[in-house]
C-alpha atoms as a PDB file:
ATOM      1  CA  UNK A   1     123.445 102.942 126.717  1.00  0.00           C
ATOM      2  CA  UNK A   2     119.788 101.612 125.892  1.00  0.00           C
ATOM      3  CA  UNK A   3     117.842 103.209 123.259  1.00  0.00           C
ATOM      4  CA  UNK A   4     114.007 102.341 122.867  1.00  0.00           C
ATOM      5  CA  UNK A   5     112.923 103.540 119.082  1.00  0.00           C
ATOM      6  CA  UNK A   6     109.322 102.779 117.958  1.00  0.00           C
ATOM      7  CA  UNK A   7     109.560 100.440 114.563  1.00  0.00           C
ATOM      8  CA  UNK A   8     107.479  98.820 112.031  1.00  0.00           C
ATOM      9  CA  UNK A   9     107.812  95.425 110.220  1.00  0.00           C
ATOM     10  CA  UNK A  10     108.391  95.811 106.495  1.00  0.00           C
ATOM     11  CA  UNK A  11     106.561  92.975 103.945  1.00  0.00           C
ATOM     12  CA  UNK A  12     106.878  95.087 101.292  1.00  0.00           C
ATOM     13  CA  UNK A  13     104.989  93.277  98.198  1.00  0.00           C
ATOM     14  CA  UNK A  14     106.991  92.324  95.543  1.00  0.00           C
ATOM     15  CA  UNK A  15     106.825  95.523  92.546  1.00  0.00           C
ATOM     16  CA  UNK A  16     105.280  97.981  94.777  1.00  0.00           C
ATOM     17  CA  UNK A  17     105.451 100.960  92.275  1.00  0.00           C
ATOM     18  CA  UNK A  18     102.327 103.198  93.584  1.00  0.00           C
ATOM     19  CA  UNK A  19     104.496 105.495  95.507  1.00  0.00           C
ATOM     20  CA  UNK A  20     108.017 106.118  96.065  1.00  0.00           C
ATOM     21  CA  UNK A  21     109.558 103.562  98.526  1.00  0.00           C
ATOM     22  CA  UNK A  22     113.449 103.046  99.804  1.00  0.00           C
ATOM     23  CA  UNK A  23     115.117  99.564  99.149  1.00  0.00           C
ATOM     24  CA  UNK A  24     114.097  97.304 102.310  1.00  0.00           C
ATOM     25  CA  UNK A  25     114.391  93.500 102.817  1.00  0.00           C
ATOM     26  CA  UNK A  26     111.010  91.835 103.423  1.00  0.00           C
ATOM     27  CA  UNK A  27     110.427  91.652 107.714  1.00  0.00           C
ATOM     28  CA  UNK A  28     112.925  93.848 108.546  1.00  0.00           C
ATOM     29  CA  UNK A  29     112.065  96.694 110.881  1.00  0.00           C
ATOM     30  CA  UNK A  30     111.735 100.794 109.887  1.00  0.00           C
ATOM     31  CA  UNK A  31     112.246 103.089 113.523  1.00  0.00           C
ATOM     32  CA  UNK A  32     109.881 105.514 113.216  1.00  0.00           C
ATOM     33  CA  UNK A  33     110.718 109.463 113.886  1.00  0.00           C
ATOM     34  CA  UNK A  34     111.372 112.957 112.497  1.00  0.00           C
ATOM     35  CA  UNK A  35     114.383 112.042 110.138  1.00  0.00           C
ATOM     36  CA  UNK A  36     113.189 109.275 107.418  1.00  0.00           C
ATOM     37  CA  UNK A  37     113.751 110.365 104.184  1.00  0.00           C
ATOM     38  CA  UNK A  38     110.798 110.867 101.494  1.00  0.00           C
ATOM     39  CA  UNK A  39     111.318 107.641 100.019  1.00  0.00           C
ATOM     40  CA  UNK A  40     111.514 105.551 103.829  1.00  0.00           C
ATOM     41  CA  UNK A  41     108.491 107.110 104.786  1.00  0.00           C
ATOM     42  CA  UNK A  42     106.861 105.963 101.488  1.00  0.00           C
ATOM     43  CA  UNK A  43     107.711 102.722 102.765  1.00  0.00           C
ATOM     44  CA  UNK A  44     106.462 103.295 105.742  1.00  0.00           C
ATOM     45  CA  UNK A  45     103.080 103.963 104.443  1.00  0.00           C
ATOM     46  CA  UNK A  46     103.253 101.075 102.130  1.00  0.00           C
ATOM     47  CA  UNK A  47     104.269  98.927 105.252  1.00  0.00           C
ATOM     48  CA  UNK A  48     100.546 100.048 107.263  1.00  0.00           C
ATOM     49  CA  UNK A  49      98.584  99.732 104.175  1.00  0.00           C
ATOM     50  CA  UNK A  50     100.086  96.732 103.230  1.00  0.00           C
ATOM     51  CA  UNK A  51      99.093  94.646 107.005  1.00  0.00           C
ATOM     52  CA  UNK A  52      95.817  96.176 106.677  1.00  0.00           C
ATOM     53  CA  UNK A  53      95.502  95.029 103.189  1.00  0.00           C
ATOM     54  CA  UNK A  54      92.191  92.406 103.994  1.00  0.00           C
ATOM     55  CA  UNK A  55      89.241  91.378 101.324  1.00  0.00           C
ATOM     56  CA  UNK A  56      86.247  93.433 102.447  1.00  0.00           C
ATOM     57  CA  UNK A  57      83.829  91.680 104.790  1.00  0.00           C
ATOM     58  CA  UNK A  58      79.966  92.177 105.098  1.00  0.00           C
ATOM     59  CA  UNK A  59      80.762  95.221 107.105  1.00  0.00           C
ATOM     60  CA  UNK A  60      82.766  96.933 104.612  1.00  0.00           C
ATOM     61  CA  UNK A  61      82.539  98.716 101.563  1.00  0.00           C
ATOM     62  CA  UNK A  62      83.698  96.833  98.138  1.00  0.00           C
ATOM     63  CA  UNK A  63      87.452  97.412  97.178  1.00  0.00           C
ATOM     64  CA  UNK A  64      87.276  99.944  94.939  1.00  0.00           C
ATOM     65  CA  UNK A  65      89.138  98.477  91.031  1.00  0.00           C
ATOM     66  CA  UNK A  66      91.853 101.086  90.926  1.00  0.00           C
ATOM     67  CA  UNK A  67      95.089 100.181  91.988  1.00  0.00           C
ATOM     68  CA  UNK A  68      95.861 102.738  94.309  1.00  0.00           C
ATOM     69  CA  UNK A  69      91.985 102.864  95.708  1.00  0.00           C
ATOM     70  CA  UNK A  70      92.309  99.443  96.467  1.00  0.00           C
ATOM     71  CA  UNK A  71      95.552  99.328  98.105  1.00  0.00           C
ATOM     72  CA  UNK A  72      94.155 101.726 100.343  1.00  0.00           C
ATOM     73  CA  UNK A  73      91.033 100.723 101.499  1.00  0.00           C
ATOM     74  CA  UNK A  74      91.876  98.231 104.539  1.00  0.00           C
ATOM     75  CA  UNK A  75      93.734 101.070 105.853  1.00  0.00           C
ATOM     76  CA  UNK A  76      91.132 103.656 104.906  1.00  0.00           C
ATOM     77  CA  UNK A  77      87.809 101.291 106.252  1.00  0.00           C
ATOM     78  CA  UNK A  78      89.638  98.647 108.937  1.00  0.00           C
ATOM     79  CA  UNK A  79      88.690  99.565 112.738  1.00  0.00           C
ATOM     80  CA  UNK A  80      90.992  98.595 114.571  1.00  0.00           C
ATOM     81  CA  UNK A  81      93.843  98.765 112.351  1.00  0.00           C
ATOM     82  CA  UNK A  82      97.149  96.678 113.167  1.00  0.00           C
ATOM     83  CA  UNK A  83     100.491  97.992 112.449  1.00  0.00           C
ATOM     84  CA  UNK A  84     102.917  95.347 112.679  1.00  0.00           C
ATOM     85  CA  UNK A  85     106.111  95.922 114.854  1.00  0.00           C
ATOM     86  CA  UNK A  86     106.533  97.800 118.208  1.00  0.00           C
ATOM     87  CA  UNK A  87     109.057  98.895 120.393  1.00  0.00           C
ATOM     88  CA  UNK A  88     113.121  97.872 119.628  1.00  0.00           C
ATOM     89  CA  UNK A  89     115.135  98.127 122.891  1.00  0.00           C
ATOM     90  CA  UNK A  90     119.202  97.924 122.348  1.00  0.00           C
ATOM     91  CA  UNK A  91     121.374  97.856 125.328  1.00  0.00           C
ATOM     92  CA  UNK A  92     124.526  99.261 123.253  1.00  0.00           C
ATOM     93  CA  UNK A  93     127.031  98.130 126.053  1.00  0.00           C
ATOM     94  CA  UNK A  94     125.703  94.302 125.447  1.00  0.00           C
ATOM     95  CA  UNK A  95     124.930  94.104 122.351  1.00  0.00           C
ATOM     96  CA  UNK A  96     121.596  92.918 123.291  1.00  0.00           C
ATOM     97  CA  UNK A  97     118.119  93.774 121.123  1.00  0.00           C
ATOM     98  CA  UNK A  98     114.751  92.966 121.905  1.00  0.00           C
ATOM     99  CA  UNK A  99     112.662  93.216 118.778  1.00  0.00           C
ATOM    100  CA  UNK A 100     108.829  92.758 118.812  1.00  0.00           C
ATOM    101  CA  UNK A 101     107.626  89.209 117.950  1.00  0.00           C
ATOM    102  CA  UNK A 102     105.209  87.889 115.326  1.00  0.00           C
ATOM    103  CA  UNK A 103     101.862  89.517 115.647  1.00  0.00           C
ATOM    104  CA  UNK A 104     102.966  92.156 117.779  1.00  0.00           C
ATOM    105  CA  UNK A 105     101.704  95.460 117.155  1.00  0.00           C
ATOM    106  CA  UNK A 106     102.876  99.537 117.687  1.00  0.00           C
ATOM    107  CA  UNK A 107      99.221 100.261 118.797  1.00  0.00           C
ATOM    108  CA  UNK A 108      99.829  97.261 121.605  1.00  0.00           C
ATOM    109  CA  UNK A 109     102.759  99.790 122.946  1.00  0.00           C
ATOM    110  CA  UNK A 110     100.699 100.742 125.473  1.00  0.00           C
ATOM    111  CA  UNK A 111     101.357  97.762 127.362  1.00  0.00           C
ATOM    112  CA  UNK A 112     105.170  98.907 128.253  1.00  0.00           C
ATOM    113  CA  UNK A 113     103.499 101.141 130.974  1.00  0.00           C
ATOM    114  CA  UNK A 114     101.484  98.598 132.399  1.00  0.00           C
ATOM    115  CA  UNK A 115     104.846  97.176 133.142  1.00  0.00           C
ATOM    116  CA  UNK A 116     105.876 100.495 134.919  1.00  0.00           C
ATOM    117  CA  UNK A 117     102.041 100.974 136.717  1.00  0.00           C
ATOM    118  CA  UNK A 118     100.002  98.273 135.720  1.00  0.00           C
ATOM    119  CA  UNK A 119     100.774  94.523 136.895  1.00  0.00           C
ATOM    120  CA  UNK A 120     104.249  94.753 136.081  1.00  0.00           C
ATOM    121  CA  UNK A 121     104.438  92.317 133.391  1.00  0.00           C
ATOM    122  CA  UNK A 122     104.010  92.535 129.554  1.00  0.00           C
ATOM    123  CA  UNK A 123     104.822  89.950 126.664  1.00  0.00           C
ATOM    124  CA  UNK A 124     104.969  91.691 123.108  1.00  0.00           C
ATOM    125  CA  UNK A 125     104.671  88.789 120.250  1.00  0.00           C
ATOM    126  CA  UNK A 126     105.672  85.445 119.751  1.00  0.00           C
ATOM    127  CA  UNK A 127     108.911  83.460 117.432  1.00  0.00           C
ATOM    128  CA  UNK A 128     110.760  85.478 119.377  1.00  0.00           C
ATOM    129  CA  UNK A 129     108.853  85.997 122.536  1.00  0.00           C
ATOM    130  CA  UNK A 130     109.638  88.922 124.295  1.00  0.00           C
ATOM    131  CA  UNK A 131     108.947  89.696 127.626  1.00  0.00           C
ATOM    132  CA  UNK A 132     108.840  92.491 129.844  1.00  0.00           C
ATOM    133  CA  UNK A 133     108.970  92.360 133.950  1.00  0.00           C
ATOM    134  CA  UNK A 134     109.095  95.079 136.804  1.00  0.00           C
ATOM    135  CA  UNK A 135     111.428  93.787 139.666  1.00  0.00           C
ATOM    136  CA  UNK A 136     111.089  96.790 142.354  1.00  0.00           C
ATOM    137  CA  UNK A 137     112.745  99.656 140.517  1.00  0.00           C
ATOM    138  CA  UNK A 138     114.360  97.401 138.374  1.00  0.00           C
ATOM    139  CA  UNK A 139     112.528  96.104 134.655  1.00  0.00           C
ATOM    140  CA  UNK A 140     113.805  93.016 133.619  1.00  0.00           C
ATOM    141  CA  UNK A 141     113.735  92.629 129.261  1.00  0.00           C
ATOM    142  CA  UNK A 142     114.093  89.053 128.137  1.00  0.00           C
ATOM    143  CA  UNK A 143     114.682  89.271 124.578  1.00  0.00           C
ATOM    144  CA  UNK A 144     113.394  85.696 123.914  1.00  0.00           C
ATOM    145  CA  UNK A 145     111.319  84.031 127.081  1.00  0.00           C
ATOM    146  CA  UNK A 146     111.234  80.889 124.863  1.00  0.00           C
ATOM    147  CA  UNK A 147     114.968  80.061 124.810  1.00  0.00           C
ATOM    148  CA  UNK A 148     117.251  78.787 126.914  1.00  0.00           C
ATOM    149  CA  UNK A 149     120.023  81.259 128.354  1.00  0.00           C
ATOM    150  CA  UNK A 150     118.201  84.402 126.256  1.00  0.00           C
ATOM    151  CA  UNK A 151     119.920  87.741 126.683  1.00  0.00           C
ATOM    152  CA  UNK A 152     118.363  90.281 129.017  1.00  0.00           C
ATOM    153  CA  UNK A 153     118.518  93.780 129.257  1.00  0.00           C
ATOM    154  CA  UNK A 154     117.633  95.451 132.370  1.00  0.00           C
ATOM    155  CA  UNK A 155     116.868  99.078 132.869  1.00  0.00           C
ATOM    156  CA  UNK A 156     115.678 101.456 136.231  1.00  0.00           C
ATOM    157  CA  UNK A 157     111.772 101.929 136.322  1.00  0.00           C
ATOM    158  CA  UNK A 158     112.815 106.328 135.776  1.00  0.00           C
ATOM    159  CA  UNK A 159     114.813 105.501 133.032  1.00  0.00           C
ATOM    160  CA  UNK A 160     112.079 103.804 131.295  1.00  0.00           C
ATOM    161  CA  UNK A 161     110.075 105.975 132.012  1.00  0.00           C
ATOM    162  CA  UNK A 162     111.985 108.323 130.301  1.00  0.00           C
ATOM    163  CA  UNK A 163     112.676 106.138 127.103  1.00  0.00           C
ATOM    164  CA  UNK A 164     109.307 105.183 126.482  1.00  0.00           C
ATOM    165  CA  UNK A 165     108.355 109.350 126.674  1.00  0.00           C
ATOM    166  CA  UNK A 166     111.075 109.594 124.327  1.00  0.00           C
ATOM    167  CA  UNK A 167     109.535 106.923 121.870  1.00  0.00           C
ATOM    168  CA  UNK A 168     106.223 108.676 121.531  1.00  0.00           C
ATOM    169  CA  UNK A 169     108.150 112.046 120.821  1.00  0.00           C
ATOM    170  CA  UNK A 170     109.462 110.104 117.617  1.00  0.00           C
ATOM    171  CA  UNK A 171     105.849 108.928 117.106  1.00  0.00           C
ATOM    172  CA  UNK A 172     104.605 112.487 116.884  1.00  0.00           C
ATOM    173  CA  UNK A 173     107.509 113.173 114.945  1.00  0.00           C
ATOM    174  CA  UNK A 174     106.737 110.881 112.428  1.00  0.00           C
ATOM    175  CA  UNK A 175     103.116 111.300 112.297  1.00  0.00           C
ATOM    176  CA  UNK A 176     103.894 115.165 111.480  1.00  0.00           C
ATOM    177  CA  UNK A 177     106.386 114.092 108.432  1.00  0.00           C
ATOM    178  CA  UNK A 178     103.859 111.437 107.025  1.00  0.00           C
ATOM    179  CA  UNK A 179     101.209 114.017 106.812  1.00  0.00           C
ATOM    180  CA  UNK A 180     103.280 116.166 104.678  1.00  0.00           C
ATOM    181  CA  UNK A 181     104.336 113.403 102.860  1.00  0.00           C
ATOM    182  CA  UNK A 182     100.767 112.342 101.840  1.00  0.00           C
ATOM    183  CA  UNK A 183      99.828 115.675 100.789  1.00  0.00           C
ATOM    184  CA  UNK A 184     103.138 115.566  97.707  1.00  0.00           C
ATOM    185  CA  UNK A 185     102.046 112.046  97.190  1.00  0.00           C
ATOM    186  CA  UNK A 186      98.582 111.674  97.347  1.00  0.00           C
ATOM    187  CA  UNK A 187      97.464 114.912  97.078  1.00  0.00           C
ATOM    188  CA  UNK A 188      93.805 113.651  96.125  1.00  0.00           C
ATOM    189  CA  UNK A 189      93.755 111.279  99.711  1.00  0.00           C
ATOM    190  CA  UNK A 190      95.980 112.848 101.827  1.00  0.00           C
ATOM    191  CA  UNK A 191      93.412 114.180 104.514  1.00  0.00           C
ATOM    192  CA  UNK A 192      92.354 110.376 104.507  1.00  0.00           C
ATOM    193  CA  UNK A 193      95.207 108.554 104.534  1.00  0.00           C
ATOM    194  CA  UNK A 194      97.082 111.123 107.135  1.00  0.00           C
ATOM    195  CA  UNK A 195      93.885 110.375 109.399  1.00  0.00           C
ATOM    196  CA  UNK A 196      94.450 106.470 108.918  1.00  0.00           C
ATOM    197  CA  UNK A 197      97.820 107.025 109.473  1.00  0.00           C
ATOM    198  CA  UNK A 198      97.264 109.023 112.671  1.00  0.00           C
ATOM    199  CA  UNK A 199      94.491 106.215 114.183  1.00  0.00           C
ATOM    200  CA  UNK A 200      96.662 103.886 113.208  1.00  0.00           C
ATOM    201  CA  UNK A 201      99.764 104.751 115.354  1.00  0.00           C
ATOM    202  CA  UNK A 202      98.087 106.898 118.110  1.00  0.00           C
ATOM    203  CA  UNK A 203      97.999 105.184 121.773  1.00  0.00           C
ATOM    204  CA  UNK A 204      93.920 104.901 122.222  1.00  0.00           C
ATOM    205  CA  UNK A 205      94.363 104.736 126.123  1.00  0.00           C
ATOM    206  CA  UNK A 206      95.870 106.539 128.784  1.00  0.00           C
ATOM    207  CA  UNK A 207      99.138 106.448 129.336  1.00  0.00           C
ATOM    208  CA  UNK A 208      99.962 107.689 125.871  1.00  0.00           C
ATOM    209  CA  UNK A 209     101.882 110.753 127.421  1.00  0.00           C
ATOM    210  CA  UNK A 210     103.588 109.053 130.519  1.00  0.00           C
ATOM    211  CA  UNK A 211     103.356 109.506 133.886  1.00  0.00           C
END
């Protein structure tokens, strides 16, 4: 069976104690979706705010002193804002998993349906380098285009199709869950931070709802 589960990459700064967070090793990935706990979608949070977490430029406002106001504030005032990770594909029968590469992003997702009715090819990230290609009705997943004999997982153009609809189901999901959660934790910038939250992982081009 393949699974395709939107994720994000966790740098989680060392003594994050603004929020509630669960117990994650540094650039590991989250999957998004409906079922995190409190405390992993704390994490989650932290996770966007944290890759987002610049020094104000000339076309910003100052970072406010506060610790929690200026944790914030790339993710409140950045445009575009990056959240680090993608799409994880697993063929359980293999064993195989293609994880997003460095600088790879869950707002780049978009690109998997190029691959299904665009030009057929995407590449999502570097150290690894994953790639994706559309062979007829066929898509061909290398895991790591930069290595010698790298595992691929291949999957029918319908079924994902299907997989990637799936994906932005957990999206939603999660987007629905993290705006409850910011209104418990930070009652005072919850209709902020659920906004940021919301640009942050919505698809800004079409295609966001499949075929």
């Amino acid at each position: 069976m393949i699974t395709v589960r939107p994720v994000l990459e966790i740098c989680a700064p060392e003594g994050f104690d603004l929020w509630p967070v669960a117990a994650a090793e540094p650039y590991t990935f989250l999957p998004l979706g409906g079922e995190l706990t409190q405390d992993e979608i704390g994490t989650a949070v932290m996770a966007l705010a944290s890759c987002n977490d610049l020094d104000p430029d000339d076309d910003r406002p100052p970072r406010p002193a506060d610790p929690l106001g200026g944790f914030l504030h790339g993710l409140l005032t950045m445009d575009p804002l990056f959240a680090s990770g993608g799409l994880r594909v697993t063929d359980t029968a293999t064993g195989a998993v293609l994880v997003p590469g460095c600088c790879s992003g869950l707002e780049d997702r978009g690109d998997w349906w190029e691959v299904l009715d665009g030009d057929g090819w995407a590449g999502f990230g570097h150290n690894p380098s994953p790639v994706a290609e559309r062979y007829g009705e066929t898509v061909r997943l290398t895991v790591d285009s930069d290595a010698e004999a790298s595992p691929v997982i291949e999957v029918s153009v319908p079924e994902l199709r299907r997989l990637l609809t799936q994906a932005e189901h957990e999206v939603a999901a999660f987007l629905h869950q993290a705006a409850l959660w910011t209104a418990r934790q930070l009652p005072d910038r919850s209709e902020q931070v659920s906004r940021a939250i919301k640009r942050a992982l919505t698809l800004p081009t079409p295609g966001t709802s499949g075929p």
